[in-house]
PDB file of N, CA and C in Angstrom:
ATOM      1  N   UNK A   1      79.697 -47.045 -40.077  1.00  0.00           N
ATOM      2  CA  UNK A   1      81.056 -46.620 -39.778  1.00  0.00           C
ATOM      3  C   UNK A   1      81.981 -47.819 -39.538  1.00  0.00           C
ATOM      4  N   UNK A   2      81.312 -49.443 -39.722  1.00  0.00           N
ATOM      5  CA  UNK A   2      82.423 -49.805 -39.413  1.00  0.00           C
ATOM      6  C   UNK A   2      82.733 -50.505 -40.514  1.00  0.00           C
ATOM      7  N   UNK A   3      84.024 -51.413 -40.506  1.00  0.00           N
ATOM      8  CA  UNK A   3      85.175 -51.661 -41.422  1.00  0.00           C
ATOM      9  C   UNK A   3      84.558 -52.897 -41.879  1.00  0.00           C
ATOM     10  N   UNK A   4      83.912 -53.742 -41.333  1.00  0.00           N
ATOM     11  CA  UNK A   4      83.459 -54.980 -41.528  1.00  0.00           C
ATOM     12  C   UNK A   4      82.711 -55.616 -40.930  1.00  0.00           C
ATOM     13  N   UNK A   5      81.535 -56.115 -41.234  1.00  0.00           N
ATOM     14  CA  UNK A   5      80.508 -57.172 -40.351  1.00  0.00           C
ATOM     15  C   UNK A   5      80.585 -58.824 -40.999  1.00  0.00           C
ATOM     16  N   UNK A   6      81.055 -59.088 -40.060  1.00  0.00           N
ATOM     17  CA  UNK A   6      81.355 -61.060 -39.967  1.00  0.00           C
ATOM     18  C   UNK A   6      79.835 -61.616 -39.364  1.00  0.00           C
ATOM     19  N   UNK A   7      79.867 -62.778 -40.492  1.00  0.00           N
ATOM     20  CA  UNK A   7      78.642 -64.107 -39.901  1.00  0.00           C
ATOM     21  C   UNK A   7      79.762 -65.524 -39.964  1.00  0.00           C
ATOM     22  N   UNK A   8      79.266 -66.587 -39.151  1.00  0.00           N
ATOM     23  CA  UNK A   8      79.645 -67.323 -39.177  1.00  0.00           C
ATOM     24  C   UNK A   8      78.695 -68.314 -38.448  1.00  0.00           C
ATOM     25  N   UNK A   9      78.579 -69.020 -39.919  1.00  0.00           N
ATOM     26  CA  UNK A   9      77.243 -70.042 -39.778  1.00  0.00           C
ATOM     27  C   UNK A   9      78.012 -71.424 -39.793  1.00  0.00           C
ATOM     28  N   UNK A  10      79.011 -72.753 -38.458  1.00  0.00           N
ATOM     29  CA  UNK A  10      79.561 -73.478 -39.269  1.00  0.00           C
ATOM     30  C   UNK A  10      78.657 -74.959 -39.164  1.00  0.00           C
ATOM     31  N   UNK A  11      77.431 -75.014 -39.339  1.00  0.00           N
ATOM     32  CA  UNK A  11      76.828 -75.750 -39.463  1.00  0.00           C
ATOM     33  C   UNK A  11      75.299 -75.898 -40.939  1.00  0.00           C
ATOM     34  N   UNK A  12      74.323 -77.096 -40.790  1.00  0.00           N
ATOM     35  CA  UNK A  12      73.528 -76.711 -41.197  1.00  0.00           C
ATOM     36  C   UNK A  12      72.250 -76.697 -40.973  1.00  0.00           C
ATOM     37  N   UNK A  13      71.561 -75.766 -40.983  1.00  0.00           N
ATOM     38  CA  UNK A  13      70.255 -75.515 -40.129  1.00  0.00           C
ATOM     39  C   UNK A  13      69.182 -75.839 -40.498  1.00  0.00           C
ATOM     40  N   UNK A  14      68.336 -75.610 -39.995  1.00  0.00           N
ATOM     41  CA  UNK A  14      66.630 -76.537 -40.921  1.00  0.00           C
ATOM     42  C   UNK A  14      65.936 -75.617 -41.216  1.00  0.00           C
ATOM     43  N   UNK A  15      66.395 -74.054 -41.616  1.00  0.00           N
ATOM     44  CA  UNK A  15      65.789 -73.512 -42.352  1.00  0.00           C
ATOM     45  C   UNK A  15      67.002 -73.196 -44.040  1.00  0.00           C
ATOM     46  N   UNK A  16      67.209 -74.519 -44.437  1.00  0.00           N
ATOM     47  CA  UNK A  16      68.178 -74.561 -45.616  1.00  0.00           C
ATOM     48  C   UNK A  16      69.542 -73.605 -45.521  1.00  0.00           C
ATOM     49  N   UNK A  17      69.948 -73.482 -44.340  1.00  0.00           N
ATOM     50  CA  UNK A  17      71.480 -72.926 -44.568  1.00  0.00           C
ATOM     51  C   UNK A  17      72.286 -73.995 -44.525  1.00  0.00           C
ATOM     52  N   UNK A  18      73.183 -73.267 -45.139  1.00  0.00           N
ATOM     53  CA  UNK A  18      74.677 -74.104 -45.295  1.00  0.00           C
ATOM     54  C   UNK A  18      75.639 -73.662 -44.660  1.00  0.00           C
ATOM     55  N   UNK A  19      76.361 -74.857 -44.496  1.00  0.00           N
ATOM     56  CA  UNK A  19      77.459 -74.552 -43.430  1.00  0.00           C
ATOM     57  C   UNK A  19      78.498 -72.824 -44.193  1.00  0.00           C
ATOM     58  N   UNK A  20      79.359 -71.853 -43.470  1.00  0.00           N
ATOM     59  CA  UNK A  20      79.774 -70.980 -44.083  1.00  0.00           C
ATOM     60  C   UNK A  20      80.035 -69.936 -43.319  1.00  0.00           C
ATOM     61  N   UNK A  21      80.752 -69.072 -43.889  1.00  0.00           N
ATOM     62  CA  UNK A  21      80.785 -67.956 -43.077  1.00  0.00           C
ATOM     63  C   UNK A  21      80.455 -66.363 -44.542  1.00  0.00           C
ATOM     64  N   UNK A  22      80.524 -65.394 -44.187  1.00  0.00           N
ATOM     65  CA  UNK A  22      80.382 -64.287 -45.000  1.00  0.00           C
ATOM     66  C   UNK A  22      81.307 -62.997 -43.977  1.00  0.00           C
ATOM     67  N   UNK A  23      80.991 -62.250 -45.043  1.00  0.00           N
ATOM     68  CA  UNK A  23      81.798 -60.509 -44.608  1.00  0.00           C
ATOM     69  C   UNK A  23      81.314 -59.516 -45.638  1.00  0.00           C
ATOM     70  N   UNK A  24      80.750 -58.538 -44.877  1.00  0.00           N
ATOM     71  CA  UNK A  24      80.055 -57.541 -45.769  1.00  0.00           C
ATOM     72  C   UNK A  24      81.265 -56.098 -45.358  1.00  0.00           C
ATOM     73  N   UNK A  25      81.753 -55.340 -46.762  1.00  0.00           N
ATOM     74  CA  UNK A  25      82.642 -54.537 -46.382  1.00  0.00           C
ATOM     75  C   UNK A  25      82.430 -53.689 -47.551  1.00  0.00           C
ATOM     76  N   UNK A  26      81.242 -52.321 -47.196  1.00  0.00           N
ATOM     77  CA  UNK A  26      80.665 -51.660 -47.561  1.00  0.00           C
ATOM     78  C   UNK A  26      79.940 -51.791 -48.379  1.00  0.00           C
ATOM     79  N   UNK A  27      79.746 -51.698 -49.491  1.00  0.00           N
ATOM     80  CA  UNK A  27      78.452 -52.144 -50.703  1.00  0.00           C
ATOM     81  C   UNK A  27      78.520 -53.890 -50.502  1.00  0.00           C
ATOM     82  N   UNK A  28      79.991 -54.525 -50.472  1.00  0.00           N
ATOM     83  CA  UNK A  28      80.062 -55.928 -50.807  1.00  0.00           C
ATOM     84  C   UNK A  28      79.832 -56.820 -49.762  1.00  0.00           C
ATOM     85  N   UNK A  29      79.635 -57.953 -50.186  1.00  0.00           N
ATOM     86  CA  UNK A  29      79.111 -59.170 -49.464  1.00  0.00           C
ATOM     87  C   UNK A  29      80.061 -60.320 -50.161  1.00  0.00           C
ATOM     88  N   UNK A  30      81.210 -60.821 -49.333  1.00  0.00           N
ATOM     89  CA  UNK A  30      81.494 -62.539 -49.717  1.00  0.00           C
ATOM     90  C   UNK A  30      81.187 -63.739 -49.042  1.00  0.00           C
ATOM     91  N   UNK A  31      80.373 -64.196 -49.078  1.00  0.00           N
ATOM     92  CA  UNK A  31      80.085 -66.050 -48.582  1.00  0.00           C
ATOM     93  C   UNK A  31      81.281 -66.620 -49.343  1.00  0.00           C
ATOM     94  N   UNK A  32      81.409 -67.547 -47.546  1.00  0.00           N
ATOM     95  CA  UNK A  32      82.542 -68.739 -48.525  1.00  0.00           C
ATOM     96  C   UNK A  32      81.474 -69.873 -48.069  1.00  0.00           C
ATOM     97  N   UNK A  33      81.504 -71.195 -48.701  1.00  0.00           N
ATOM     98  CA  UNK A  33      80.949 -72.182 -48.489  1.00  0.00           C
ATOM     99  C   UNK A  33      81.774 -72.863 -47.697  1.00  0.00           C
ATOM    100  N   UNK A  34      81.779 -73.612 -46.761  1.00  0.00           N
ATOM    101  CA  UNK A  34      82.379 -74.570 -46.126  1.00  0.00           C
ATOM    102  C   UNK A  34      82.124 -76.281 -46.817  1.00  0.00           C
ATOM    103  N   UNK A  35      81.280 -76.468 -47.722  1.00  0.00           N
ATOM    104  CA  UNK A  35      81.008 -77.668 -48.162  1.00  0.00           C
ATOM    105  C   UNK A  35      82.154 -77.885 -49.571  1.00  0.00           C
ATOM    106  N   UNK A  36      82.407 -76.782 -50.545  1.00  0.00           N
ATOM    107  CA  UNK A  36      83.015 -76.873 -51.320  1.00  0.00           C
ATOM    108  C   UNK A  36      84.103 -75.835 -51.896  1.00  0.00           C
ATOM    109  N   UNK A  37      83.678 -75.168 -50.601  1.00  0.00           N
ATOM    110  CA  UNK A  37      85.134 -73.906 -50.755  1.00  0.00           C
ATOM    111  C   UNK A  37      84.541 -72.958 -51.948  1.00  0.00           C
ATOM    112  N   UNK A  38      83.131 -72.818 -52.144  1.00  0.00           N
ATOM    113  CA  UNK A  38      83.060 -71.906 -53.222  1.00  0.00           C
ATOM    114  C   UNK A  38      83.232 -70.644 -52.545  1.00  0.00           C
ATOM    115  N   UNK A  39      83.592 -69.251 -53.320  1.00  0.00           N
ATOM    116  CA  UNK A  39      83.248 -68.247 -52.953  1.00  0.00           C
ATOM    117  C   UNK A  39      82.840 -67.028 -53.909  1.00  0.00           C
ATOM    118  N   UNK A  40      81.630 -66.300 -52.829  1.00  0.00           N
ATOM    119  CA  UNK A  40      80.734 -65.659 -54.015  1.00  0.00           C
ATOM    120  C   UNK A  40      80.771 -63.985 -53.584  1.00  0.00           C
ATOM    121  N   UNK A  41      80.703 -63.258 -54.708  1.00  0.00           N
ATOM    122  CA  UNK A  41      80.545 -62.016 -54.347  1.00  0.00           C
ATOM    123  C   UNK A  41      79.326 -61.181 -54.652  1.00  0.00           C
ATOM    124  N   UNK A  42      78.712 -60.727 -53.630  1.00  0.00           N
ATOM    125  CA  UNK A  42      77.556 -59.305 -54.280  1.00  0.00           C
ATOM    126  C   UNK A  42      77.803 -58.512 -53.958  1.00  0.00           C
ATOM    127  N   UNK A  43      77.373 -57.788 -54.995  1.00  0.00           N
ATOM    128  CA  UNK A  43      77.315 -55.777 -54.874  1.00  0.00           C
ATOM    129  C   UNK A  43      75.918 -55.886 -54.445  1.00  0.00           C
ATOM    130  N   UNK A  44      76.165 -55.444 -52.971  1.00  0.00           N
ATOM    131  CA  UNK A  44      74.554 -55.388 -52.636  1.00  0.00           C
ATOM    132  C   UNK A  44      73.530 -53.534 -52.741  1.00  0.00           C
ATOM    133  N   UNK A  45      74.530 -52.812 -53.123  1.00  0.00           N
ATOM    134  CA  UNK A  45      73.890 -51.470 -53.315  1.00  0.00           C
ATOM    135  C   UNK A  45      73.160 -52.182 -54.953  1.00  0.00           C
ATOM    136  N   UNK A  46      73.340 -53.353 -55.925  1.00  0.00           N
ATOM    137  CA  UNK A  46      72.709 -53.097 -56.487  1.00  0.00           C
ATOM    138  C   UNK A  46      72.065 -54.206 -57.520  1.00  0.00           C
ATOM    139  N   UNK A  47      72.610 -55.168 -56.339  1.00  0.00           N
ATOM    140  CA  UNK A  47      72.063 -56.475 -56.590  1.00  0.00           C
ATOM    141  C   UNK A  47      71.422 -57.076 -54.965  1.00  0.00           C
ATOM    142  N   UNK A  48      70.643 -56.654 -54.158  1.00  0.00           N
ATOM    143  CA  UNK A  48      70.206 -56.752 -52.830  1.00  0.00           C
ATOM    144  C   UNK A  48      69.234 -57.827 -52.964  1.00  0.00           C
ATOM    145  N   UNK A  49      69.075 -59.012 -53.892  1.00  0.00           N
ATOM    146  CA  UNK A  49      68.752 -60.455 -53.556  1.00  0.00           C
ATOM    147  C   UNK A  49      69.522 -61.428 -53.771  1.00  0.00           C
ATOM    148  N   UNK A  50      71.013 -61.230 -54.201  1.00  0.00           N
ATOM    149  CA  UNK A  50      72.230 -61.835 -54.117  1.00  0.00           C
ATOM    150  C   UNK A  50      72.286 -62.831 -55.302  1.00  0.00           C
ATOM    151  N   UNK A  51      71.564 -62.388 -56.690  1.00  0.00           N
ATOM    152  CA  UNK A  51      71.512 -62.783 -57.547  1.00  0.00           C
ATOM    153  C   UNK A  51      73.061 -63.041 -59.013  1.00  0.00           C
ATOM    154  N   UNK A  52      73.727 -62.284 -58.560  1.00  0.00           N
ATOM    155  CA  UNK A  52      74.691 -62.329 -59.494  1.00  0.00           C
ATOM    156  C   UNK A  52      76.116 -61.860 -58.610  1.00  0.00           C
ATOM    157  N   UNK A  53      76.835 -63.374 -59.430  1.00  0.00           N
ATOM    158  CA  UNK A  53      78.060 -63.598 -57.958  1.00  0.00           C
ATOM    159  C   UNK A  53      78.874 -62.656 -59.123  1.00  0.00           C
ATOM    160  N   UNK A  54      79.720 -61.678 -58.586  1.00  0.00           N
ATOM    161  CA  UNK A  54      80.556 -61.199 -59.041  1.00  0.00           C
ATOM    162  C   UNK A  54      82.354 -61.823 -58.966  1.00  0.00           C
ATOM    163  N   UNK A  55      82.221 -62.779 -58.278  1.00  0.00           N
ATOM    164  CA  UNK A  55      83.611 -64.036 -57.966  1.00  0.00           C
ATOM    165  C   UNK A  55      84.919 -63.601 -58.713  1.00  0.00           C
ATOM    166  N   UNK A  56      84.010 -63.576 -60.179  1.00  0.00           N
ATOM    167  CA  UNK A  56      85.127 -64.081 -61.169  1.00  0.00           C
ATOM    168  C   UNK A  56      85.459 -63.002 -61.802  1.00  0.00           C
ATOM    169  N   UNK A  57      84.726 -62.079 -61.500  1.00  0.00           N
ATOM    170  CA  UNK A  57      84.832 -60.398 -62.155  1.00  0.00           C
ATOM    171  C   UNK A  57      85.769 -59.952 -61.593  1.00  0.00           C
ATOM    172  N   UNK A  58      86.378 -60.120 -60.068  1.00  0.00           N
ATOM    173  CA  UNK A  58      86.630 -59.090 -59.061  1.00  0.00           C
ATOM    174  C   UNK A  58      87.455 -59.945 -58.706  1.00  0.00           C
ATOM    175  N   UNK A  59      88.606 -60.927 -58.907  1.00  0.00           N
ATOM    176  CA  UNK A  59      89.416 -61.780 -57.816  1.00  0.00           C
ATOM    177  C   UNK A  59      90.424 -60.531 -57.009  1.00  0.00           C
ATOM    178  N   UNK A  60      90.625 -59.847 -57.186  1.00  0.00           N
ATOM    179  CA  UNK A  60      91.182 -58.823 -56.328  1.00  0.00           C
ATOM    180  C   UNK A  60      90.387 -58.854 -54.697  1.00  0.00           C
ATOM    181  N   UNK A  61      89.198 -58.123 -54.912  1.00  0.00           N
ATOM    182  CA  UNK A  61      88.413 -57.483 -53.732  1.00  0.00           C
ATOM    183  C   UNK A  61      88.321 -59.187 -53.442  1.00  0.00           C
ATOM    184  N   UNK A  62      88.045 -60.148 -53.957  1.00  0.00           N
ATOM    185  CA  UNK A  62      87.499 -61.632 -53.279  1.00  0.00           C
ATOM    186  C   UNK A  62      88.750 -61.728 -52.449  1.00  0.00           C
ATOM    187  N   UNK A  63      90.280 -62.120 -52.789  1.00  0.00           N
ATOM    188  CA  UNK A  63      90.937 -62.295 -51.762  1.00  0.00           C
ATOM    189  C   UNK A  63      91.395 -61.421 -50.611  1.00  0.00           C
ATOM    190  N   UNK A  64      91.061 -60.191 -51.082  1.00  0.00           N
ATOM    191  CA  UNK A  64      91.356 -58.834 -49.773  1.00  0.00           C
ATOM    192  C   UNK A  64      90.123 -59.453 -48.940  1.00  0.00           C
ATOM    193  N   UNK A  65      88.923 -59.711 -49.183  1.00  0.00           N
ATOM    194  CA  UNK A  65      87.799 -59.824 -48.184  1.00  0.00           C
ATOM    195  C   UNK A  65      87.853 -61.281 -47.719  1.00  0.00           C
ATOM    196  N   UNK A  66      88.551 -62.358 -48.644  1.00  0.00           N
ATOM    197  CA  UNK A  66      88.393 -63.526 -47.736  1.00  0.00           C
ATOM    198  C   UNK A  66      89.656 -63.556 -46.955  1.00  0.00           C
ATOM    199  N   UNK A  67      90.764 -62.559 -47.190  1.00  0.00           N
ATOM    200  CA  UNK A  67      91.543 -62.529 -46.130  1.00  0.00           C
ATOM    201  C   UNK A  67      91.419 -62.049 -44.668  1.00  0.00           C
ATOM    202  N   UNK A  68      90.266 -61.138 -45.041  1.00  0.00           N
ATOM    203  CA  UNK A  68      90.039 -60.344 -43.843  1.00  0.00           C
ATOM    204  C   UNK A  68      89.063 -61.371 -42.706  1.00  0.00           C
ATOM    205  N   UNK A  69      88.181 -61.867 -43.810  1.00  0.00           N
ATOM    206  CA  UNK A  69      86.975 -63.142 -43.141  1.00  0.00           C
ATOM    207  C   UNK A  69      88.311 -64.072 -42.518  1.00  0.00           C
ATOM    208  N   UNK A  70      89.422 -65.064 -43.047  1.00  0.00           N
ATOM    209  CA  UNK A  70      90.598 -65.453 -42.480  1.00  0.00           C
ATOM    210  C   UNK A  70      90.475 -64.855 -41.105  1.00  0.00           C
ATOM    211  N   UNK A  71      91.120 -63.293 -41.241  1.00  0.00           N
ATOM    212  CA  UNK A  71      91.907 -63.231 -40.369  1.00  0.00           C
ATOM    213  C   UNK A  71      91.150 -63.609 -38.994  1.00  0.00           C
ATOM    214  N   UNK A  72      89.691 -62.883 -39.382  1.00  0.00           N
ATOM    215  CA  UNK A  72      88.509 -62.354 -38.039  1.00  0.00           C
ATOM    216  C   UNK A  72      88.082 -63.865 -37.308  1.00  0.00           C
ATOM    217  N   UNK A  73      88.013 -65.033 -38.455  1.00  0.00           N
ATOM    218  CA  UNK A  73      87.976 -66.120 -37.884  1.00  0.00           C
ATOM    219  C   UNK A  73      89.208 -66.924 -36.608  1.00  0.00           C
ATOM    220  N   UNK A  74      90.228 -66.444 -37.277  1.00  0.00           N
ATOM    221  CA  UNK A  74      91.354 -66.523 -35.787  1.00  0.00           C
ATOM    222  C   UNK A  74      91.588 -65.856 -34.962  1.00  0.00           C
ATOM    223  N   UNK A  75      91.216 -64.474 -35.497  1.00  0.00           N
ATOM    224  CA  UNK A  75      91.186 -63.636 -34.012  1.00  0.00           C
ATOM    225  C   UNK A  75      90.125 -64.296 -32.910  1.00  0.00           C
ATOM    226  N   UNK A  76      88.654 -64.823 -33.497  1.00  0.00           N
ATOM    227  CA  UNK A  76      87.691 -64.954 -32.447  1.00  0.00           C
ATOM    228  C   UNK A  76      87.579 -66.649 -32.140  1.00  0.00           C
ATOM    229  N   UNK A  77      88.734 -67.352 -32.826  1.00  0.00           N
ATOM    230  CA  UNK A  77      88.481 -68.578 -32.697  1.00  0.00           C
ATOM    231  C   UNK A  77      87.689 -69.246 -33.162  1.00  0.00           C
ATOM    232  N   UNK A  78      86.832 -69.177 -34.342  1.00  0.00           N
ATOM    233  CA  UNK A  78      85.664 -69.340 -34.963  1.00  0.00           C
ATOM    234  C   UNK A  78      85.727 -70.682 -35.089  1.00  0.00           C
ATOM    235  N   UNK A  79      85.399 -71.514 -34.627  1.00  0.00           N
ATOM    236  CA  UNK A  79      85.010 -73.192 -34.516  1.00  0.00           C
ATOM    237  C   UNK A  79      84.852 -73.777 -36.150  1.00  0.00           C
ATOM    238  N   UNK A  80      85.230 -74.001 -37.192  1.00  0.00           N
ATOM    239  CA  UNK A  80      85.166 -74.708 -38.296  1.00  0.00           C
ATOM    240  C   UNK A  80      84.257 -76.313 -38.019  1.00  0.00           C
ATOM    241  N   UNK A  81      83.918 -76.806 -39.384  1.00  0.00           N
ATOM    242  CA  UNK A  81      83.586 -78.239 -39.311  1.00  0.00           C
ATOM    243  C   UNK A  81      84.357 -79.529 -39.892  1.00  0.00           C
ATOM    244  N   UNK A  82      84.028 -80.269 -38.833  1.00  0.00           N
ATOM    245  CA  UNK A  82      85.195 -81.158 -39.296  1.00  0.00           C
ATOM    246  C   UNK A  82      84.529 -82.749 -39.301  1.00  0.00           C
ATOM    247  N   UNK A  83      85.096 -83.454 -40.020  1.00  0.00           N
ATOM    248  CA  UNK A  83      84.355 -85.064 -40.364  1.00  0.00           C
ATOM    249  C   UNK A  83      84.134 -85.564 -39.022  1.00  0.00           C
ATOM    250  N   UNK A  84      82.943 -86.305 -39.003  1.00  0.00           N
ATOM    251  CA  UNK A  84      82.364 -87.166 -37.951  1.00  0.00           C
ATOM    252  C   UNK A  84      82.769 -88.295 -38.586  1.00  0.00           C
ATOM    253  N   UNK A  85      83.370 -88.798 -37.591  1.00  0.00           N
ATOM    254  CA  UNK A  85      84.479 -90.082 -38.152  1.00  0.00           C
ATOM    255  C   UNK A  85      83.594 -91.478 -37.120  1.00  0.00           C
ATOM    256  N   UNK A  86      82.438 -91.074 -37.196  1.00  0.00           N
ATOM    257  CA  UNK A  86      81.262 -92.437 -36.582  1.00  0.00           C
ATOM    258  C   UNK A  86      80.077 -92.332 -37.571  1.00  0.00           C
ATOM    259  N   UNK A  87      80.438 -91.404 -38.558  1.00  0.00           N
ATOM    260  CA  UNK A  87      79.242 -91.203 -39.517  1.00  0.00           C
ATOM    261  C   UNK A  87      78.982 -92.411 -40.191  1.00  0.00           C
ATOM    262  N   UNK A  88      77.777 -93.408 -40.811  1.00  0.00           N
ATOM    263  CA  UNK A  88      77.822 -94.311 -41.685  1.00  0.00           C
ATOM    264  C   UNK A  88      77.056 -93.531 -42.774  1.00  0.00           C
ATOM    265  N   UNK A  89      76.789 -93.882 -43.908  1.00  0.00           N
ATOM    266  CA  UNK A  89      75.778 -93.525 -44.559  1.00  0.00           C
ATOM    267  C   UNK A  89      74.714 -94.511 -44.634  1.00  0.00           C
ATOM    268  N   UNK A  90      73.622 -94.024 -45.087  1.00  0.00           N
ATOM    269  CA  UNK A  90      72.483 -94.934 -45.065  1.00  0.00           C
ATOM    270  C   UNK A  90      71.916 -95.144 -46.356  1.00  0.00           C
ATOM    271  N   UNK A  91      72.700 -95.992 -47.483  1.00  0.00           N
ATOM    272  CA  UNK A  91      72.250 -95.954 -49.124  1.00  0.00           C
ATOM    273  C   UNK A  91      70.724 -96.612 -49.129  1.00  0.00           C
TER     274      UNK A  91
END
């Protein structure tokens, strides 16, 4: 019954997640990436191992749902990631 279920993952974890958030709003599912701004869509009534991004099929439902992921992230203050500006790399 409800309108929308929010994740918000903004880091990355050591069981291979990526930084990101998602929103599932009834059959659909959108992940946005936080590393490269991708964003992906499943029909999970009928793709339920998230095998085929529907993105580019559907830009309609993608920006109604990443608006809504938007909004839910400022309503709750959702902490984003941002450059560690003491980072070196190690080539």
């Amino acid at each position: 019954a409800r309108e929308a279920i929010f994740w918000h993952y903004p880091h990355y974890g050591n069981q291979g997640g990526f930084p990101g958030s998602a929103v599932r709003m009834g059959r659909y599912k959108l992940i946005e990436s936080f590393e490269d701004g991708r964003l992906q869509l499943f029909d999970l009534d009928n793709d339920i191992g998230e095998q085929n991004d529907l993105a580019a099929e559907m830009p309609e439902r993608v920006g109604q749902m990443q608006e809504a992921l938007q909004r839910w992230r400022r309503e709750v203050d959702a902490k984003l990631p941002t450059p560690n500006p003491d980072f070196e790399r190690e080539d």
